[in-house]
Protein backbone atom coordinates (compact mmCIF):
# COMPACT_ATOMS: atom_id res chain seq x y z
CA UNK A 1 8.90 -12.71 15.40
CA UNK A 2 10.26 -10.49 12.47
CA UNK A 3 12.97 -11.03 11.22
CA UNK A 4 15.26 -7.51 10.81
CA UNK A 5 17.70 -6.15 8.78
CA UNK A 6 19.66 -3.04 9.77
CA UNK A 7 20.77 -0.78 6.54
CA UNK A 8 23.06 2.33 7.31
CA UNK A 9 26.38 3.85 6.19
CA UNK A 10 26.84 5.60 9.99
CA UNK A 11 28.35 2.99 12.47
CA UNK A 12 26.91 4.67 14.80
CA UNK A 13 22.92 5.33 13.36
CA UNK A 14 23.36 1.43 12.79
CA UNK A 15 24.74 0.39 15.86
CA UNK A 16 21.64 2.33 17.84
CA UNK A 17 18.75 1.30 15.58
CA UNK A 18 20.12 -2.50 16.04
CA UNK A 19 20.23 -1.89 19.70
CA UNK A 20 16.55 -0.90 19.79
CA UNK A 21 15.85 -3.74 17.44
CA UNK A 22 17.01 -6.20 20.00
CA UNK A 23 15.35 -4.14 22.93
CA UNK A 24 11.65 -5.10 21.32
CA UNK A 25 10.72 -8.44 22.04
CA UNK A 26 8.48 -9.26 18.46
CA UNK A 27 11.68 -8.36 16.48
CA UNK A 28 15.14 -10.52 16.13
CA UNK A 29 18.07 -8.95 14.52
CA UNK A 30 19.05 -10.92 11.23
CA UNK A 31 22.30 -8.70 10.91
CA UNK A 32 23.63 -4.89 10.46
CA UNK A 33 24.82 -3.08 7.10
CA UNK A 34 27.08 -0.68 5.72
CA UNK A 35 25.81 -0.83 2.32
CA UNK A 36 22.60 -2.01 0.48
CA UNK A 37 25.22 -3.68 -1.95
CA UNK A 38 26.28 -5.85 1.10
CA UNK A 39 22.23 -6.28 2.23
CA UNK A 40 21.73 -7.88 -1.04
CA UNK A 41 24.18 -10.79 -0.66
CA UNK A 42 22.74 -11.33 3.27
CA UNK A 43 19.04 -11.16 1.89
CA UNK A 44 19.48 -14.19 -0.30
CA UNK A 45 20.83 -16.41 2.10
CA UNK A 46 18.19 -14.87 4.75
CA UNK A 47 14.37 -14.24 4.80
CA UNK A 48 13.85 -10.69 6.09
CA UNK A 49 10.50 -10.00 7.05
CA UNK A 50 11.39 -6.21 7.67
CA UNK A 51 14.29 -3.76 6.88
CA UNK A 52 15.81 -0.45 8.36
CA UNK A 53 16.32 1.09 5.47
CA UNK A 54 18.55 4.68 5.27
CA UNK A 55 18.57 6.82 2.38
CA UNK A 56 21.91 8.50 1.89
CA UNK A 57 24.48 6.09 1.30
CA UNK A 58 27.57 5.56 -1.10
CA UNK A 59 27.21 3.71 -4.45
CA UNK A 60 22.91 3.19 -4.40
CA UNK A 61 20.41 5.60 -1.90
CA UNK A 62 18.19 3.38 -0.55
CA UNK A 63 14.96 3.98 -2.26
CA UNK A 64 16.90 2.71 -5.45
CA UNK A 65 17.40 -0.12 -3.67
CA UNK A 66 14.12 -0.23 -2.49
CA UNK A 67 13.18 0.25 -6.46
CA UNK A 68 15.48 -2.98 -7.74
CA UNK A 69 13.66 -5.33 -5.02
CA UNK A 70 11.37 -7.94 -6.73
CA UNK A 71 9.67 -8.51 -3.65
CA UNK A 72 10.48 -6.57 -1.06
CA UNK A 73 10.25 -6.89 2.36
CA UNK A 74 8.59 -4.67 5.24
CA UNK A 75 10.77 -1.40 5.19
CA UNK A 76 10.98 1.41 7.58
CA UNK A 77 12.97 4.36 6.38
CA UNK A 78 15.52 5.97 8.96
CA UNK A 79 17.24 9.02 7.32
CA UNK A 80 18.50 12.43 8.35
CA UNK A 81 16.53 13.80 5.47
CA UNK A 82 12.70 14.73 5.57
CA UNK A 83 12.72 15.71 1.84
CA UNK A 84 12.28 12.13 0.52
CA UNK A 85 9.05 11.31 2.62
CA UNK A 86 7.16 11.53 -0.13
CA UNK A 87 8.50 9.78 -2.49
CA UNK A 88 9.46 6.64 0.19
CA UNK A 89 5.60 6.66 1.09
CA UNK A 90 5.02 6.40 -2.63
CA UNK A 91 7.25 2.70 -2.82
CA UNK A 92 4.39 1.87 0.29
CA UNK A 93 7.12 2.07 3.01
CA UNK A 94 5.36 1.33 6.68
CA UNK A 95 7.24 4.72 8.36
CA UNK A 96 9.19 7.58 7.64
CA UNK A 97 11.57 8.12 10.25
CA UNK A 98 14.01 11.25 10.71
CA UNK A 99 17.11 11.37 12.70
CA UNK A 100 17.60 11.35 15.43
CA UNK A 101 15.41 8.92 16.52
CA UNK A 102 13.80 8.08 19.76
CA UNK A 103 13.14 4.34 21.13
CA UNK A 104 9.74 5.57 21.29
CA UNK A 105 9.53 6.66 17.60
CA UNK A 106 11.22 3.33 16.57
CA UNK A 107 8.94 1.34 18.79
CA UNK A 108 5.50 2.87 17.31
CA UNK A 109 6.64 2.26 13.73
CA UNK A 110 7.73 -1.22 14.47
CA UNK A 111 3.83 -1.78 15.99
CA UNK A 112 2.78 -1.04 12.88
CA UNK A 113 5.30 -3.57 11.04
CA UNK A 114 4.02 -6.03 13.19
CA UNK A 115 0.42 -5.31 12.12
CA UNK A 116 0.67 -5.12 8.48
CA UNK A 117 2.89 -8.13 8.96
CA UNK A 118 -0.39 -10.16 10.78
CA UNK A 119 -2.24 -9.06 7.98
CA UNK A 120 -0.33 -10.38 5.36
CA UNK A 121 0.17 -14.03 6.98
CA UNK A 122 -4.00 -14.19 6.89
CA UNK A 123 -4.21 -15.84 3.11
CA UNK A 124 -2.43 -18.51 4.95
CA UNK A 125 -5.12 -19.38 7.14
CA UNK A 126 -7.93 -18.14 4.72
CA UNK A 127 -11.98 -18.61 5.48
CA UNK A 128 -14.90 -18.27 3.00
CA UNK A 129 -15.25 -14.83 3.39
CA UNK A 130 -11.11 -14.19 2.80
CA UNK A 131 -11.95 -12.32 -0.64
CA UNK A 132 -15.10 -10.22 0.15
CA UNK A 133 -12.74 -7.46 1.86
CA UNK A 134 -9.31 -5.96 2.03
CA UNK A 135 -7.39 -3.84 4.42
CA UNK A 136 -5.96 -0.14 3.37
CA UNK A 137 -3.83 1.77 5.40
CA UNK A 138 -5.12 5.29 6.50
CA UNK A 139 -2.98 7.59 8.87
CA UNK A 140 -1.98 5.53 12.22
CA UNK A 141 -4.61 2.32 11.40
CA UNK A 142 -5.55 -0.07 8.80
CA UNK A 143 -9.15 0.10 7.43
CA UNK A 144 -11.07 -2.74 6.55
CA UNK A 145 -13.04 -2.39 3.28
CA UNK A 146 -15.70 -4.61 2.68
CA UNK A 147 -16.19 -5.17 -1.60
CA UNK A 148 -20.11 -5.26 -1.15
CA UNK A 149 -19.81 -1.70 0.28
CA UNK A 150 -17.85 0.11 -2.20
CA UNK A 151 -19.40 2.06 -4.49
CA UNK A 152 -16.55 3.81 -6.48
CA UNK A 153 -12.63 4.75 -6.11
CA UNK A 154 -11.38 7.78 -7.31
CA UNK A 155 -7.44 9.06 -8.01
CA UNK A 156 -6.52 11.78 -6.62
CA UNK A 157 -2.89 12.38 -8.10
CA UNK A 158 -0.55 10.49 -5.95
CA UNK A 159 -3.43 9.27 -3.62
CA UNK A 160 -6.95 7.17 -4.19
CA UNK A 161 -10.38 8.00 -2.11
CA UNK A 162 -12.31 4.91 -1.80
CA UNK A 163 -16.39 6.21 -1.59
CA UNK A 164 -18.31 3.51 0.61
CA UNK A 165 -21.62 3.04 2.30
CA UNK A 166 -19.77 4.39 5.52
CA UNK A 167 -17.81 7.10 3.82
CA UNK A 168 -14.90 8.43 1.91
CA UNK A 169 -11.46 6.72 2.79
CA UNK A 170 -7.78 8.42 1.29
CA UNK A 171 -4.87 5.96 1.05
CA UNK A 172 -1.81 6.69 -0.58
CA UNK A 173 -1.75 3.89 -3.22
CA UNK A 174 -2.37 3.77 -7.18
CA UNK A 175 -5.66 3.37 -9.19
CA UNK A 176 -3.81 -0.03 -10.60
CA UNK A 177 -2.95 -1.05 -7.38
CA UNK A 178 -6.58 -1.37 -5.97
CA UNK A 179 -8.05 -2.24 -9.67
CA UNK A 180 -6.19 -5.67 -9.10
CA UNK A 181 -7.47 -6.73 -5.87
CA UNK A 182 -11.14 -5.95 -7.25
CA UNK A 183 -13.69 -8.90 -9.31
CA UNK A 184 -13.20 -7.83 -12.61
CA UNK A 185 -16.85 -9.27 -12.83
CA UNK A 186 -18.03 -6.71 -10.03
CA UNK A 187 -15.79 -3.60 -11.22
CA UNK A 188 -15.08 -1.54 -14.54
CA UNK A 189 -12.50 1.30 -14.81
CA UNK A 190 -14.30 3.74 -16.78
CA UNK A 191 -12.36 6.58 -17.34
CA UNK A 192 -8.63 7.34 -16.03
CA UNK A 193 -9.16 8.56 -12.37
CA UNK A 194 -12.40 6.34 -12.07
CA UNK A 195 -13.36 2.65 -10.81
CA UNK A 196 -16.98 2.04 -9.83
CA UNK A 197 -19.14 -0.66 -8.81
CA UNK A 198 -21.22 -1.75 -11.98
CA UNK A 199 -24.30 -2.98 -9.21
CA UNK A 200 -24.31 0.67 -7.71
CA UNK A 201 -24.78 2.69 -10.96
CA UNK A 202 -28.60 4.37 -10.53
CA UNK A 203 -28.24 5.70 -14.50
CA UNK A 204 -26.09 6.84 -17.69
CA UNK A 205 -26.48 9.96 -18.53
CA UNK A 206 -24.54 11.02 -21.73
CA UNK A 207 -21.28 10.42 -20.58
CA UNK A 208 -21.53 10.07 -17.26
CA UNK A 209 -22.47 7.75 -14.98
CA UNK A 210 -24.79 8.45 -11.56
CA UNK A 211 -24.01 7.02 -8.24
CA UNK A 212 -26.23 8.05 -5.50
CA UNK A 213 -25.64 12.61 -6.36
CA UNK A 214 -21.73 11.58 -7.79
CA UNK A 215 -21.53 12.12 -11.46
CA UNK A 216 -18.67 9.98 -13.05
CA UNK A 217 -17.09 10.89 -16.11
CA UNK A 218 -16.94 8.15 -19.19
CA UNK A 219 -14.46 8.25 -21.26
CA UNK A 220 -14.59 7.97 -24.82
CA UNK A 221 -12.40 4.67 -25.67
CA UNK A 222 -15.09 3.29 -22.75
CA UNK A 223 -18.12 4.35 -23.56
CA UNK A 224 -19.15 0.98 -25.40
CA UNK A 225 -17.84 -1.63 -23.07
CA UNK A 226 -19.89 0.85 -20.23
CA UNK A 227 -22.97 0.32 -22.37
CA UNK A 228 -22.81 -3.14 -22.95
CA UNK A 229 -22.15 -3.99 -19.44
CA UNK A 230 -24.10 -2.14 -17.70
CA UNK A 231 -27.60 -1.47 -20.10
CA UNK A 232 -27.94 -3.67 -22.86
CA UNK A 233 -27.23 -6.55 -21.15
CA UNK A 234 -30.01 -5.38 -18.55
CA UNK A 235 -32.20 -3.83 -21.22
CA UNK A 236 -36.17 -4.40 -21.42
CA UNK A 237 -36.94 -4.25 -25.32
CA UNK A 238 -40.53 -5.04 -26.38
């Protein structure tokens, strides 16, 4: 079960959201409220495993709320406004939701709480194999990503692409994001936009590196560590 919290300034946009909460048998209604000041004082005497979160309200919008969280909870935006999808999918919200909003609409987003929420209580129950992947999310589905088949990442402005064995995969999370769930022994950022696989570099060509026909920029203030990992430490000399 997840455990939900209910964030709106409209009696009645939080009165129906709670109602659908309690209509969805994997979710159980924590409490309703008026203002993210008053969420604050019910999240520290309750674990909250996923919020409704509206945007407009009096005093703090919600995605400053969102912003002051340490560690933040599962959050599902419900606003009247469409203009601040970008930015909400930027602080890795699960949905986007405009009102008015359907049972339907409500129900598919909270499937996807419930998904990302499975995923995250895996480290819990961990095998050998727990660090030789991780799990993105692209459109509607999460992607597993095996380490041993990714060959570089790329950022692309406000998104990554992830080039593997199988393909190119776009998520919408930061270059330090997926630099920190990487081996550091495995993985180098060599330039700004670029992370690549030190065992899948074919050569070094001036400043650039070749993987498979992709031609990776170096940059300068790298240049030396790239050399010393990746050819003098695997140089033949006579």
């Amino acid at each position: 079960m997840l455990k939900c919290l209910v964030i709106d300034d409209e009696p009645l946009a939080r009165n129906g959201i709670a109602d659908y909460v309690r209509d969805i048998d994997f979710l159980t209604l924590e409490g309703t409220c008026e203002t993210p000041l008053e969420a604050i004082r019910l999240m520290e005497k309750n674990k909250i495993d996923l919020l409704f979160l509206d945007i407009q309200m009096p005093k703090i919008n919600g995605l400053d709320f969102l912003k002051s969280l340490q560690d933040p909870p599962l959050v599902i935006i419900t606003t009247a406004y469409p203009s601040f999808a970008l930015e909400g999918f930027q602080l890795d919200v699960l949905d986007y939701l405009v009102k008015p909003i359907t049972f339907q609409r409500l129900l598919k987003a909270a499937n996807k709480a419930k998904s990302q929420f499975q995923l995250l209580q895996q480290p819990q129950n961990a095998t050998d194999d727990s660090e030789d992947h991780f799990f993105i999310k692209q459109d509607n589905k999460f992607e597993k990503i095996r380490i041993e088949e990714l060959h570089f990442v790329e950022s692309m402005q406000n998104y990554i692409q992830l080039h593997t064995s199988r393909g190119k995969f776009t998520t919408l999370i930061t270059l330090k994001n997926i630099h920190q769930e990487l081996p550091e022994k495995d993985f180098m950022q060599v330039h700004k936009s670029y992370i690549v696989a030190l065992s899948k570099i074919d050569s070094v060509e001036g400043n650039q590196l070749i993987i498979g026909k992709n031609k990776i920029p170096i940059s300068r203030s790298k240049r030396e560590e790239v050399m010393e990992r990746v050819v003098n430490s695997k140089l033949l000399r006579k």
